[in-house]
C-alpha atoms as a PDB file:
ATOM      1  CA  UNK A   1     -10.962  16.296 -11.327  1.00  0.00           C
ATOM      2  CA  UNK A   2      -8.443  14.981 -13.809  1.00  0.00           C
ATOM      3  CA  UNK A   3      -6.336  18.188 -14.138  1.00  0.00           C
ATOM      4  CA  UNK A   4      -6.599  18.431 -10.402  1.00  0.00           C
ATOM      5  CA  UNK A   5      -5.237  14.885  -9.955  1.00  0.00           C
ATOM      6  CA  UNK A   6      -2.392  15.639 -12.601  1.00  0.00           C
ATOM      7  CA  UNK A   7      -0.968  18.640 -10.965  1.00  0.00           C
ATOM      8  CA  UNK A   8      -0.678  17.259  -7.926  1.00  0.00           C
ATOM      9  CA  UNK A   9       1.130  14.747  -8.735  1.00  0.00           C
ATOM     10  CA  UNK A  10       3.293  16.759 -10.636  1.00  0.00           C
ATOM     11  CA  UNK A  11       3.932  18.658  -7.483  1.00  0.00           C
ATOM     12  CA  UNK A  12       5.819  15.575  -5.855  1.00  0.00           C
ATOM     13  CA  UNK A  13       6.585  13.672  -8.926  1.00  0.00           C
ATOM     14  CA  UNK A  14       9.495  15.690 -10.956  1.00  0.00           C
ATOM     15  CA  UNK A  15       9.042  13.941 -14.292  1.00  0.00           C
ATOM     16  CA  UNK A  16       7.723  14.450 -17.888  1.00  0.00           C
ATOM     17  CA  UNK A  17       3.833  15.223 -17.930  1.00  0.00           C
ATOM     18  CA  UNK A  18       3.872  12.286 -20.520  1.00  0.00           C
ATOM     19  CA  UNK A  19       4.652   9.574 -17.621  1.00  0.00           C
ATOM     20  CA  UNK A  20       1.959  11.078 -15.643  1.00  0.00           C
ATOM     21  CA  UNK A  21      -0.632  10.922 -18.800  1.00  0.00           C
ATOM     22  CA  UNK A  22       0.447   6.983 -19.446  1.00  0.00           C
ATOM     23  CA  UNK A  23       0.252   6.229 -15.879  1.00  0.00           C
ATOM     24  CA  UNK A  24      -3.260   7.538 -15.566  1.00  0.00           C
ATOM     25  CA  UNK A  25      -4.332   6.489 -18.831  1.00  0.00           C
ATOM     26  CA  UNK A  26      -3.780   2.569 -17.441  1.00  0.00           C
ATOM     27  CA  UNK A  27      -4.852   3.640 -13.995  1.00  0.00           C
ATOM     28  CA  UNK A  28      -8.730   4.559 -15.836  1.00  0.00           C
ATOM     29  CA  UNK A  29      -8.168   1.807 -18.737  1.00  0.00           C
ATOM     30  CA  UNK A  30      -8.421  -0.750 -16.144  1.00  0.00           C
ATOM     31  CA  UNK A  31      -4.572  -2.119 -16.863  1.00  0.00           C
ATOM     32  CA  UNK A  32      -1.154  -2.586 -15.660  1.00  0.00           C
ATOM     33  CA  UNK A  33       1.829  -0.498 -15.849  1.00  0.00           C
ATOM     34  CA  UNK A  34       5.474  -1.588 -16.066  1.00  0.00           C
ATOM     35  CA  UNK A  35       8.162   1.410 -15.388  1.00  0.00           C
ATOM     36  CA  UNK A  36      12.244   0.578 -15.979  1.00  0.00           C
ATOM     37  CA  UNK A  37      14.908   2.497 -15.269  1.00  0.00           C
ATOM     38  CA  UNK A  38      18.173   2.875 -13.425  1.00  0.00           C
ATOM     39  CA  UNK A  39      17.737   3.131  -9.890  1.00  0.00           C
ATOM     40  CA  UNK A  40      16.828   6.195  -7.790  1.00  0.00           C
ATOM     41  CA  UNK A  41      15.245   8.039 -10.827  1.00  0.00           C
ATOM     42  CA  UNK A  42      11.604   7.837  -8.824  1.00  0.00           C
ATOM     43  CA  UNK A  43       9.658   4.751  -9.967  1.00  0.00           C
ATOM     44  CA  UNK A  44       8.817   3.916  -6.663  1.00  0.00           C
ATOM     45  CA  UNK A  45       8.106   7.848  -5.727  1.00  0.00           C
ATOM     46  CA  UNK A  46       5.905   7.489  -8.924  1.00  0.00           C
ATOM     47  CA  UNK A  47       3.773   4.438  -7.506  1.00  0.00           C
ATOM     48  CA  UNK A  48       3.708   5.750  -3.864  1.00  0.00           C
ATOM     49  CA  UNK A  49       2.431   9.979  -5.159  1.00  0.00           C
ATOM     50  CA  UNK A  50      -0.788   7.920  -7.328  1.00  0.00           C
ATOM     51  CA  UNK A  51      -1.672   5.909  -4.108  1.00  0.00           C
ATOM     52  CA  UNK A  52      -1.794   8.790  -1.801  1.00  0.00           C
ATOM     53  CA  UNK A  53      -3.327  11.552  -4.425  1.00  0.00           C
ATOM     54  CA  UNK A  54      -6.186   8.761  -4.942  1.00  0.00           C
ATOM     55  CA  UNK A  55      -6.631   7.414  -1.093  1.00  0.00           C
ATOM     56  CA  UNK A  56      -6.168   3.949  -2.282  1.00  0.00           C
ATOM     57  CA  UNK A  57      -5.066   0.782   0.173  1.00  0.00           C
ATOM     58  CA  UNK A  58      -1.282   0.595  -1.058  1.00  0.00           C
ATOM     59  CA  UNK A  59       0.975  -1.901  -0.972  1.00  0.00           C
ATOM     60  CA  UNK A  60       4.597  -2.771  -1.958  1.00  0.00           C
ATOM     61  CA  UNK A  61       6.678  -5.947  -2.416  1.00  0.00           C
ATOM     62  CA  UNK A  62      10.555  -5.742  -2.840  1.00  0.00           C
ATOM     63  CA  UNK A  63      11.307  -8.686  -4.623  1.00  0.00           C
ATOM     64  CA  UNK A  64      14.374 -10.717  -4.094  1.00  0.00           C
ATOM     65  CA  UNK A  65      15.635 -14.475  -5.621  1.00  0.00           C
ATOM     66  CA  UNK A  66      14.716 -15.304  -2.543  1.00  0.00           C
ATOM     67  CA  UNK A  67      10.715 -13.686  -2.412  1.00  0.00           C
ATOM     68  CA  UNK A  68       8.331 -17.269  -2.403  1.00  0.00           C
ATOM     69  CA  UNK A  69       4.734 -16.863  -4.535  1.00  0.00           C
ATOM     70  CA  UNK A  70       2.764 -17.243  -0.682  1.00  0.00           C
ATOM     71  CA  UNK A  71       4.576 -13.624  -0.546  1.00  0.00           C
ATOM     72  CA  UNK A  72       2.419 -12.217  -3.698  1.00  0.00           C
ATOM     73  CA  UNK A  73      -0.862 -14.505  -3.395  1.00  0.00           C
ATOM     74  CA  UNK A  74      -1.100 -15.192   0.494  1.00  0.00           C
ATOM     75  CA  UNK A  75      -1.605 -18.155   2.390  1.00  0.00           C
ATOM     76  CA  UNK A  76      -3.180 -20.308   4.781  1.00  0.00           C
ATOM     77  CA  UNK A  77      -2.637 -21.017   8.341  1.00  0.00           C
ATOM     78  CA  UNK A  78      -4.009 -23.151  11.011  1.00  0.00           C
ATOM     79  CA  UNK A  79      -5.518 -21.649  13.424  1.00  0.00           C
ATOM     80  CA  UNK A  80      -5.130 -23.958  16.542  1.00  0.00           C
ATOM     81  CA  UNK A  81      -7.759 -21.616  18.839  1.00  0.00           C
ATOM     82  CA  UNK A  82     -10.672 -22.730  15.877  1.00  0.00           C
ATOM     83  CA  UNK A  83      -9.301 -26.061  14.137  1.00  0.00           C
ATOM     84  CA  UNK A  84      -9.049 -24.122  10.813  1.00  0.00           C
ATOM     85  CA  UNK A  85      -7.552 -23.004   8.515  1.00  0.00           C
ATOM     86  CA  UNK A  86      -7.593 -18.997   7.854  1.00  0.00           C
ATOM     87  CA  UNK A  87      -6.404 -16.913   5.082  1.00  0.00           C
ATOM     88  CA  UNK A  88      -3.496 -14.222   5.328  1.00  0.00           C
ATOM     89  CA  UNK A  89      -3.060 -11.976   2.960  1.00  0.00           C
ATOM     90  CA  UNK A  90      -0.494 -11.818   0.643  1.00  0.00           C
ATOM     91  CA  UNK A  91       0.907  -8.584  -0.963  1.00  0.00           C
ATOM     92  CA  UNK A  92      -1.656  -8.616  -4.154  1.00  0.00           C
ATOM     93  CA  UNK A  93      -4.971  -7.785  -1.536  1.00  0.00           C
ATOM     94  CA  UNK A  94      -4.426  -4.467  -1.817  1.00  0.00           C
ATOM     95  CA  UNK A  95      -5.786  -1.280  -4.908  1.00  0.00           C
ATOM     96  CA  UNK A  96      -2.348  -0.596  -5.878  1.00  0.00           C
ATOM     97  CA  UNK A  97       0.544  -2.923  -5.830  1.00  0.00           C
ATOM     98  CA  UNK A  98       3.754  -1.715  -6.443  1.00  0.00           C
ATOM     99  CA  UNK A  99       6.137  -4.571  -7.499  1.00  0.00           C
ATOM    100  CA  UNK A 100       9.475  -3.611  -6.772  1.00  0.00           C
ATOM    101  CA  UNK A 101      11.964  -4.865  -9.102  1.00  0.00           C
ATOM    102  CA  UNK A 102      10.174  -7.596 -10.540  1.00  0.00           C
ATOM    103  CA  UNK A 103      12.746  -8.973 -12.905  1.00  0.00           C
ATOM    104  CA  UNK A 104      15.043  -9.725  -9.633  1.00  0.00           C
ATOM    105  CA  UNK A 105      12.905 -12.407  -8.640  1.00  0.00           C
ATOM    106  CA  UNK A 106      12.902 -16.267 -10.204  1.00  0.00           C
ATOM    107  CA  UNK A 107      10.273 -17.159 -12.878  1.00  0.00           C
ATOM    108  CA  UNK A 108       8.246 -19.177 -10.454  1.00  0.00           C
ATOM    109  CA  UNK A 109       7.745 -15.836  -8.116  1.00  0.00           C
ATOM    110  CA  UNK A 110       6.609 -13.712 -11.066  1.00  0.00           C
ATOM    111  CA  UNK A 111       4.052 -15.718 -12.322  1.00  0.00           C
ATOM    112  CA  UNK A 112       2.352 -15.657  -9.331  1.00  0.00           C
ATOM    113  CA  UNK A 113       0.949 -12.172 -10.411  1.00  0.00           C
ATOM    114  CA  UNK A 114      -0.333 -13.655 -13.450  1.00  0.00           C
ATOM    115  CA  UNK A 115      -4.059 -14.525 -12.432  1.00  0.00           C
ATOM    116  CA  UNK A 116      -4.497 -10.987  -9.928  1.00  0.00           C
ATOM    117  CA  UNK A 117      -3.429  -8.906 -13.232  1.00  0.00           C
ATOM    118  CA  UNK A 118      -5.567 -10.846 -15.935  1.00  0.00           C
ATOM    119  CA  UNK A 119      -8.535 -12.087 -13.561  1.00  0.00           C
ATOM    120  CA  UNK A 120      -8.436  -9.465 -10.532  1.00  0.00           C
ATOM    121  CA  UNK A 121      -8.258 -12.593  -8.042  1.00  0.00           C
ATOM    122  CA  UNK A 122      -6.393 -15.085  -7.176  1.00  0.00           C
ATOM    123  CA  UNK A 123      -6.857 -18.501  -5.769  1.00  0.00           C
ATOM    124  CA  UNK A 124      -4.807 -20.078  -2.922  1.00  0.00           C
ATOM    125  CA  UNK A 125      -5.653 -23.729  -2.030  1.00  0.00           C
ATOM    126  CA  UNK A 126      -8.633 -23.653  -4.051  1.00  0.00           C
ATOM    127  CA  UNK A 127     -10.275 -21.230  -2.615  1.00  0.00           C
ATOM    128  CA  UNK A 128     -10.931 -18.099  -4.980  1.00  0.00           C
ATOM    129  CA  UNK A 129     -10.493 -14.475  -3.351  1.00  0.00           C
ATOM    130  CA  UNK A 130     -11.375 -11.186  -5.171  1.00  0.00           C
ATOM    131  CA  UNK A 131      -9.192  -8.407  -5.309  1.00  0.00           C
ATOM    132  CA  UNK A 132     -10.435  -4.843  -4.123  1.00  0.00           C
ATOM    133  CA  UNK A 133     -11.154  -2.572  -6.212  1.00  0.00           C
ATOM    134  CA  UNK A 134      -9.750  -0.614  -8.132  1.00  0.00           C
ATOM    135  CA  UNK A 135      -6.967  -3.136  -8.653  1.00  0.00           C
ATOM    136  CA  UNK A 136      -3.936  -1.874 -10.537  1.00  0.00           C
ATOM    137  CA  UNK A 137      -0.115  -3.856 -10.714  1.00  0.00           C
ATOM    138  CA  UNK A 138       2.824  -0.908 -11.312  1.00  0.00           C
ATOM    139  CA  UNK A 139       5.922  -2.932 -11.303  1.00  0.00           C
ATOM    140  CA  UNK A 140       9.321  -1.467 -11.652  1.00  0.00           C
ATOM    141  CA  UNK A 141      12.562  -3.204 -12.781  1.00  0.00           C
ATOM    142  CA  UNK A 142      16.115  -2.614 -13.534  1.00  0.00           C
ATOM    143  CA  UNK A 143      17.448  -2.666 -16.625  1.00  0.00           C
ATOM    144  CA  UNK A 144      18.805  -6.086 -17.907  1.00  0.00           C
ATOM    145  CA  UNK A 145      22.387  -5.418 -18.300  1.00  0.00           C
ATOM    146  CA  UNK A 146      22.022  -5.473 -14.387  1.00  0.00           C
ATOM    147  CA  UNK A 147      23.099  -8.129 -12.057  1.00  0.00           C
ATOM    148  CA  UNK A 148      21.027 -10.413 -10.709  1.00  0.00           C
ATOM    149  CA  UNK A 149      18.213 -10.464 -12.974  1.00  0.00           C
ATOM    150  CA  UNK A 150      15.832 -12.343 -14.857  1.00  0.00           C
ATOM    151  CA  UNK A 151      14.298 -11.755 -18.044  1.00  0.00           C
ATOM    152  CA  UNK A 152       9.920 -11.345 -17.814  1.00  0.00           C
ATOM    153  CA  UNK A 153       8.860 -13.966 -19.874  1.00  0.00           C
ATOM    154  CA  UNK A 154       6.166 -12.906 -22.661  1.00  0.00           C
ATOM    155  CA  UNK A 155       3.083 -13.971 -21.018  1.00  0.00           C
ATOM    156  CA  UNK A 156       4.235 -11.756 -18.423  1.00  0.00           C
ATOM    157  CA  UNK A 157       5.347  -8.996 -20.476  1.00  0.00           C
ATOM    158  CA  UNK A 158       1.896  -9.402 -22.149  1.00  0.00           C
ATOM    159  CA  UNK A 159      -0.096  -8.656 -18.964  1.00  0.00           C
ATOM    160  CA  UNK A 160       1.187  -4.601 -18.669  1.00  0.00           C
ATOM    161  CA  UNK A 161      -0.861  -2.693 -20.952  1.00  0.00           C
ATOM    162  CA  UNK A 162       2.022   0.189 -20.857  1.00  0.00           C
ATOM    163  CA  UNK A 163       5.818   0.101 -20.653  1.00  0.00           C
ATOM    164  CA  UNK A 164       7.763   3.463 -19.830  1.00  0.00           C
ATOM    165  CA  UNK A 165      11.120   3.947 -19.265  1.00  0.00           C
ATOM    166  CA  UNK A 166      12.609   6.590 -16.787  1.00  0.00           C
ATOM    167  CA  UNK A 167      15.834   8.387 -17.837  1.00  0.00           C
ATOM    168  CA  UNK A 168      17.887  10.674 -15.825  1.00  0.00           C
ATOM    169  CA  UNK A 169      16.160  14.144 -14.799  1.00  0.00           C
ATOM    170  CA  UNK A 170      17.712  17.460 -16.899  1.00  0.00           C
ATOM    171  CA  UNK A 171      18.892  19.929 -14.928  1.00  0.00           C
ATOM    172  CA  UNK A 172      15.785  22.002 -14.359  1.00  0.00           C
ATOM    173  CA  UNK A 173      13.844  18.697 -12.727  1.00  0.00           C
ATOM    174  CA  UNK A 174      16.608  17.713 -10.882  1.00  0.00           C
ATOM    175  CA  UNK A 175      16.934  21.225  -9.078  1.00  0.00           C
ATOM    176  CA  UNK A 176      13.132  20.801  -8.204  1.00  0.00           C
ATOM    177  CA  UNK A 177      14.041  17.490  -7.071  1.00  0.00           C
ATOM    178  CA  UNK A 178      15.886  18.231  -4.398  1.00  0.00           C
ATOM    179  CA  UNK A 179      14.407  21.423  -3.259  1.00  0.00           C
ATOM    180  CA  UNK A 180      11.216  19.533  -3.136  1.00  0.00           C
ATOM    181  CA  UNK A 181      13.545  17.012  -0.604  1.00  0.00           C
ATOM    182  CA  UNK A 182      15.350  20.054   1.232  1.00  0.00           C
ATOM    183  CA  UNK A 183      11.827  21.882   2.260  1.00  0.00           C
ATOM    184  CA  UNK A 184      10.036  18.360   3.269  1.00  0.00           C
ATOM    185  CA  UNK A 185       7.834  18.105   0.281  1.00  0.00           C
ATOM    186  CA  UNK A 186       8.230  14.239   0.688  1.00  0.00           C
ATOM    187  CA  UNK A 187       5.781  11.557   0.031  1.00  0.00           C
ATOM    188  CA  UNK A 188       4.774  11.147   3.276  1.00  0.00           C
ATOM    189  CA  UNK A 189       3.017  14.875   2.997  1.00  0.00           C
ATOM    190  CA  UNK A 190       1.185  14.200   0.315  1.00  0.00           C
ATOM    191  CA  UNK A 191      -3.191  14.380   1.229  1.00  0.00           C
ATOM    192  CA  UNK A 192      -5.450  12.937  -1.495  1.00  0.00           C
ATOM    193  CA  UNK A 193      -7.232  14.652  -3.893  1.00  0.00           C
ATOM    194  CA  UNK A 194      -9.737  11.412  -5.053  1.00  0.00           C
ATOM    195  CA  UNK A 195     -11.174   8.442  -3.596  1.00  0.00           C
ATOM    196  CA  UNK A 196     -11.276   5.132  -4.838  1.00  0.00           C
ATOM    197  CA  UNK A 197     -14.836   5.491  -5.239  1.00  0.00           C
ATOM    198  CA  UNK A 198     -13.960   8.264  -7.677  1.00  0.00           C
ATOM    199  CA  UNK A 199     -11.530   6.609  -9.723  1.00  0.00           C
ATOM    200  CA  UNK A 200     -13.992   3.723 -10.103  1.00  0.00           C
ATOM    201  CA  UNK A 201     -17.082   6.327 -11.058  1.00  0.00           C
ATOM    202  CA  UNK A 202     -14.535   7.855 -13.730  1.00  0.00           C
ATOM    203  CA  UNK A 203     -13.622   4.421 -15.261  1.00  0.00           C
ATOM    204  CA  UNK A 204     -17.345   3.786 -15.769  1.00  0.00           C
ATOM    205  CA  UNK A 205     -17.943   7.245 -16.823  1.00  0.00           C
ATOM    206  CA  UNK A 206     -14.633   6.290 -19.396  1.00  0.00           C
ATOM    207  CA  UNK A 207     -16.091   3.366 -21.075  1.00  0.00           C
ATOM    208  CA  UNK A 208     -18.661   5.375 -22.457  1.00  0.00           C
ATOM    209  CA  UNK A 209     -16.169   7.429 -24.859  1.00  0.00           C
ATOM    210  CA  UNK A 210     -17.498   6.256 -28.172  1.00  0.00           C
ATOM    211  CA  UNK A 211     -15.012   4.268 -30.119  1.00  0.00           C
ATOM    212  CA  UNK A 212     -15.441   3.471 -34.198  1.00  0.00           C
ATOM    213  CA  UNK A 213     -14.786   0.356 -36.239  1.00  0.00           C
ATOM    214  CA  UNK A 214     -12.424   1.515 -38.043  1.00  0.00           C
ATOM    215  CA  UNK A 215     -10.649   3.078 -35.116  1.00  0.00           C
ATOM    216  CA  UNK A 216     -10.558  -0.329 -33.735  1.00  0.00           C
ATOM    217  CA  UNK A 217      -9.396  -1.501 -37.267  1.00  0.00           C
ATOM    218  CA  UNK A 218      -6.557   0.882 -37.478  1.00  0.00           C
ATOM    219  CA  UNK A 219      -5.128  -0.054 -34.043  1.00  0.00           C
ATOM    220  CA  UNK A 220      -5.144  -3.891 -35.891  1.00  0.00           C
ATOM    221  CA  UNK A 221      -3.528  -2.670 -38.743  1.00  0.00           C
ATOM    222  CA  UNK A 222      -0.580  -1.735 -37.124  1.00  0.00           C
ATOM    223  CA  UNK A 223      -0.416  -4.811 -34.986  1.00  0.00           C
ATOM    224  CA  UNK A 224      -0.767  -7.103 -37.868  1.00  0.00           C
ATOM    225  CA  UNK A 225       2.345  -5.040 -39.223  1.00  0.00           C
ATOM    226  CA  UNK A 226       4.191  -5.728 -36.384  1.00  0.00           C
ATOM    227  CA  UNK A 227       3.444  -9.827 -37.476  1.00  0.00           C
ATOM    228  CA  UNK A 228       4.931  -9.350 -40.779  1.00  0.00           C
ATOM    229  CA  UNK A 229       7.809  -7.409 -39.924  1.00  0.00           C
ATOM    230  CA  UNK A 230      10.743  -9.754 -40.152  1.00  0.00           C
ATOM    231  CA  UNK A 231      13.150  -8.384 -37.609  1.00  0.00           C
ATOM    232  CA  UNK A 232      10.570  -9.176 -34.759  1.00  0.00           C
ATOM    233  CA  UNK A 233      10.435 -12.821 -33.176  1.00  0.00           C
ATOM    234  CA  UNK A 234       6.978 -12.169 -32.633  1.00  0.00           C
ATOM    235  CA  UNK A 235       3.767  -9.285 -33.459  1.00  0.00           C
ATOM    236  CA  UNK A 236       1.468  -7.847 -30.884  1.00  0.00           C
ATOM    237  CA  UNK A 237      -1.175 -10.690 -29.788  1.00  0.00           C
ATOM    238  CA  UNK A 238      -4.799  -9.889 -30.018  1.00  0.00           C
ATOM    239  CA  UNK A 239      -4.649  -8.834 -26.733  1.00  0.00           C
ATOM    240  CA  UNK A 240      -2.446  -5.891 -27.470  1.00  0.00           C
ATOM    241  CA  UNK A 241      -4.739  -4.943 -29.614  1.00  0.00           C
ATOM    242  CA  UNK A 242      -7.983  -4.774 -26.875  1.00  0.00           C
ATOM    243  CA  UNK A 243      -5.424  -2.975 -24.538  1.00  0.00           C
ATOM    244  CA  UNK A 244      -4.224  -0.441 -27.199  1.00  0.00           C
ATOM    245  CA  UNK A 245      -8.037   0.643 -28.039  1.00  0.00           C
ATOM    246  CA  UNK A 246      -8.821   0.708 -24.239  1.00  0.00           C
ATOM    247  CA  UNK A 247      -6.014   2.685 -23.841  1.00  0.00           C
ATOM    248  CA  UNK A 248      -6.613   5.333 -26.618  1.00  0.00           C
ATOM    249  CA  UNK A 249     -10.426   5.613 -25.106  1.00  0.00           C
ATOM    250  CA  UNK A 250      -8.671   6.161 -21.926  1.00  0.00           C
ATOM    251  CA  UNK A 251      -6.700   8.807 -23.668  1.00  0.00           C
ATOM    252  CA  UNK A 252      -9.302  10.530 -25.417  1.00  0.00           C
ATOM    253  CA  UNK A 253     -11.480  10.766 -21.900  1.00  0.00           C
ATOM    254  CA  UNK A 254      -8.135  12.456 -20.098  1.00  0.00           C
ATOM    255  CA  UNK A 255      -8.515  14.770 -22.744  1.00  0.00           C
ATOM    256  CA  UNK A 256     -12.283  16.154 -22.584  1.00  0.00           C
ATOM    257  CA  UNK A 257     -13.404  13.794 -25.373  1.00  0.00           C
ATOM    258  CA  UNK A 258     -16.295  10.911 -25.999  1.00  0.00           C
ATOM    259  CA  UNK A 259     -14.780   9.297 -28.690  1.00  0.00           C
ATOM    260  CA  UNK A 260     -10.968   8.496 -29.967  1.00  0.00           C
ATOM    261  CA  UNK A 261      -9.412   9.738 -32.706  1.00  0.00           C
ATOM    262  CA  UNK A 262      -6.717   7.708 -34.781  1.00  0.00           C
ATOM    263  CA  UNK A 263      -4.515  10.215 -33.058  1.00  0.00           C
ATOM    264  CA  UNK A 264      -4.867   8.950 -29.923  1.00  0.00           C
ATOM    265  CA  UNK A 265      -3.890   4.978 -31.378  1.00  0.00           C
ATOM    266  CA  UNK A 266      -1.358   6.375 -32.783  1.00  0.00           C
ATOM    267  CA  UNK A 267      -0.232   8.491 -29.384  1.00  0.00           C
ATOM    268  CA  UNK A 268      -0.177   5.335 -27.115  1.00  0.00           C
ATOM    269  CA  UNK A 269       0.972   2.861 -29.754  1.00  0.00           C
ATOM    270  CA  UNK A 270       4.314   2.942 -28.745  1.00  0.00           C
ATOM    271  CA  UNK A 271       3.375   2.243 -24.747  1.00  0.00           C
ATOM    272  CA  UNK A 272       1.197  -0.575 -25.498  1.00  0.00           C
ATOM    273  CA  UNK A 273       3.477  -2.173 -28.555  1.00  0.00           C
ATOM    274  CA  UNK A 274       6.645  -1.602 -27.568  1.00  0.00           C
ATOM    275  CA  UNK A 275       7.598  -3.959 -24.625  1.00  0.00           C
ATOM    276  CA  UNK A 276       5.593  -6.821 -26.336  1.00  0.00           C
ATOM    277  CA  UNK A 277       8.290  -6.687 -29.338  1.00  0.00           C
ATOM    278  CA  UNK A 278      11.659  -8.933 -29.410  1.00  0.00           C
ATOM    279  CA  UNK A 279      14.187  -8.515 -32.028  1.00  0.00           C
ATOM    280  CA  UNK A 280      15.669 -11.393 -34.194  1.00  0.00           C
ATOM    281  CA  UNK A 281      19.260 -12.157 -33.146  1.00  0.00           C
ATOM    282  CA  UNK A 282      19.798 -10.438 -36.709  1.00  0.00           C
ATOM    283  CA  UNK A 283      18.077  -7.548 -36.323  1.00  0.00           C
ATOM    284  CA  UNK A 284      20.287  -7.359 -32.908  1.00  0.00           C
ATOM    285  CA  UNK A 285      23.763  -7.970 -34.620  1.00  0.00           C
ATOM    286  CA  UNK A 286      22.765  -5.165 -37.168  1.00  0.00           C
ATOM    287  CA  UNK A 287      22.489  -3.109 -34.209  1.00  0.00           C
ATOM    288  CA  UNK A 288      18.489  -2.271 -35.094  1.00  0.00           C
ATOM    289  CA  UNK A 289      16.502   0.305 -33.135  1.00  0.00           C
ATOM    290  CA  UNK A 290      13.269  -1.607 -32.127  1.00  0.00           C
ATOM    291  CA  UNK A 291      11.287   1.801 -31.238  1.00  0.00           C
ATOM    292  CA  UNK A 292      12.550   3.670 -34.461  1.00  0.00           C
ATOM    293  CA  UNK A 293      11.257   0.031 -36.813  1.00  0.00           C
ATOM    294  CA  UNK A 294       7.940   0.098 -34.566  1.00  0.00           C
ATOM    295  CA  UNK A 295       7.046   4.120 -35.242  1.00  0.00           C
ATOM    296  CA  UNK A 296       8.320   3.532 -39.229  1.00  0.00           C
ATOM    297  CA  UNK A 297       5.194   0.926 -39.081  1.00  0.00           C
ATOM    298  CA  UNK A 298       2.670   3.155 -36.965  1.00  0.00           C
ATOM    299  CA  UNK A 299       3.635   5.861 -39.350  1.00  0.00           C
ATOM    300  CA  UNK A 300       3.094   3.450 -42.200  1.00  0.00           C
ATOM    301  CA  UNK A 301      -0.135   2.471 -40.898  1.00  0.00           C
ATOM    302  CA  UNK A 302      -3.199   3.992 -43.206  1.00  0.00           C
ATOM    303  CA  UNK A 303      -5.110   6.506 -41.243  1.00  0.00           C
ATOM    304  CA  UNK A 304      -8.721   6.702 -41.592  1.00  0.00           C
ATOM    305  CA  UNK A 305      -9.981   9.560 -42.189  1.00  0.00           C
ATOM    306  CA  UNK A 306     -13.606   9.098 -41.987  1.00  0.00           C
END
């Protein structure tokens, strides 16, 4: 089912095979994904091909300085018919949630999808309201050089288990691109090859892969070397840690397997670390590679080999 969901998203998603393996790796790891990159390279084509391929409620949110938290959570209006008050929907009451250019939105408006990523509910005059399920957040944004935007802060940041980063299709992809847009192979032909019901049966059937102590040890080893190493601000939090072992079993479940191998930490290290890392201002004016000092320390890392 997997490998049938894979290539057909591949069909209408011209992309590396690695995107597609992160995306469902969060998508059966129960987490969040966050995808950056210039526009028109397909991060919203990306969000829209999983919701169709899966039959899950979708739903999208272009955020603007202007977008109010009511927009993400919902609110409540007075019904004058009844005398009370009733509950519309906001944006987050749907399986997947595409948040459109999150960092173009103020603070206030992004923390609003704090409690539906961490809690899977959120709560709008008191009154608490569960998300359906499965419940997944894939936000895009633009890089920050752009106009107009504002930096996630890190409790934000902390909430997407993965970050990946879109470049600019090579020839090859980009041919298939727009064939793929010439002969009508557009989103809105896409037919579903899952259910929700399946995705949720495979997440259960996913927290069975088996995962070791020392496994879960390794994955803290090289998050307590990310709190030592000088040119970051700050490490990965403990909660890095849970997501980069859920992640790995995730991994090692896409692949055929019921229980995780250091290679798989080490595979999806870079996802789950890398967005929760901040340079010093030194390490910046020396003109340091963030990625290339977080692999030196997951190659560093020792390996169990038990």
């Amino acid at each position: 089912m997997i490998a049938k969901l894979k290539k057909h998203i591949a069909e209408y998603f011209v992309g590396k095979e690695e995107t597609i393996d992160n995306l469902l790796i969060c998508l059966f790891a129960g987490g969040h994904i966050l995808l950056e990159g210039i526009p028109g390279v397909g991060k919203t084509t990306l969000a829209s091909v999983l919701a169709r391929s899966v039959r899950c409620d979708f739903g999208r949110i272009q955020f603007t300085p202007d977008t109010l938290p009511t927009d993400v959570t919902g609110t409540e209006i007075f019904n004058m018919k009844t005398g009370e008050f009733e509950y519309r929907e906001g944006a987050v009451m749907h399986q997947i949630v595409l948040a459109d250019e999150i960092n173009r939105t103020s603070p206030k408006t992004q923390a609003s999808l704090l409690e539906a990523m961490a809690e899977q509910q959120t709560t709008v005059n008191g009154v608490i309201h569960p998300l359906p399920q499965p419940f997944m957040v894939i936000a895009t944004q633009n890089p920050a050089s752009f106009m107009g935007t504002y930096p996630l802060p890190e409790a934000q940041i902390d909430r997407f288990m993965m970050k990946i980063t879109l470049d600019y299709p090579d020839e090859s992809e980009e041919l298939r691109m727009t064939k793929n847009m010439l002969g009508g192979k557009t989103v809105e032909t896409i037919e579903s090859v899952m259910t929700a019901e399946d995705i949720i049966t495979l997440k259960e059937q996913s927290e069975k892969v088996a995962v070791k102590d020392n496994v879960i040890l390794y994955a803290r080893n090289i998050a307590e070397m990310t709190r030592t190493e000088k040119r970051f601000v700050l490490g990965a939090s403990p909660r890095a840690v849970t997501q980069l072992v859920m992640a790995s079993r995730a991994r090692a479940f896409i692949e055929g397997r019921d229980f995780v191998k250091p290679d798989d930490v080490k595979a999806t290290a870079p996802f789950v670390l890398g967005h929760r890392l901040t340079l010093t201002s030194e390490a910046k004016i020396a003109k340091e590679n963030k990625d290339e000092i977080l692999m030196k320390l997951v190659n560093k890392a020792k390996v169990p080999l038990e």
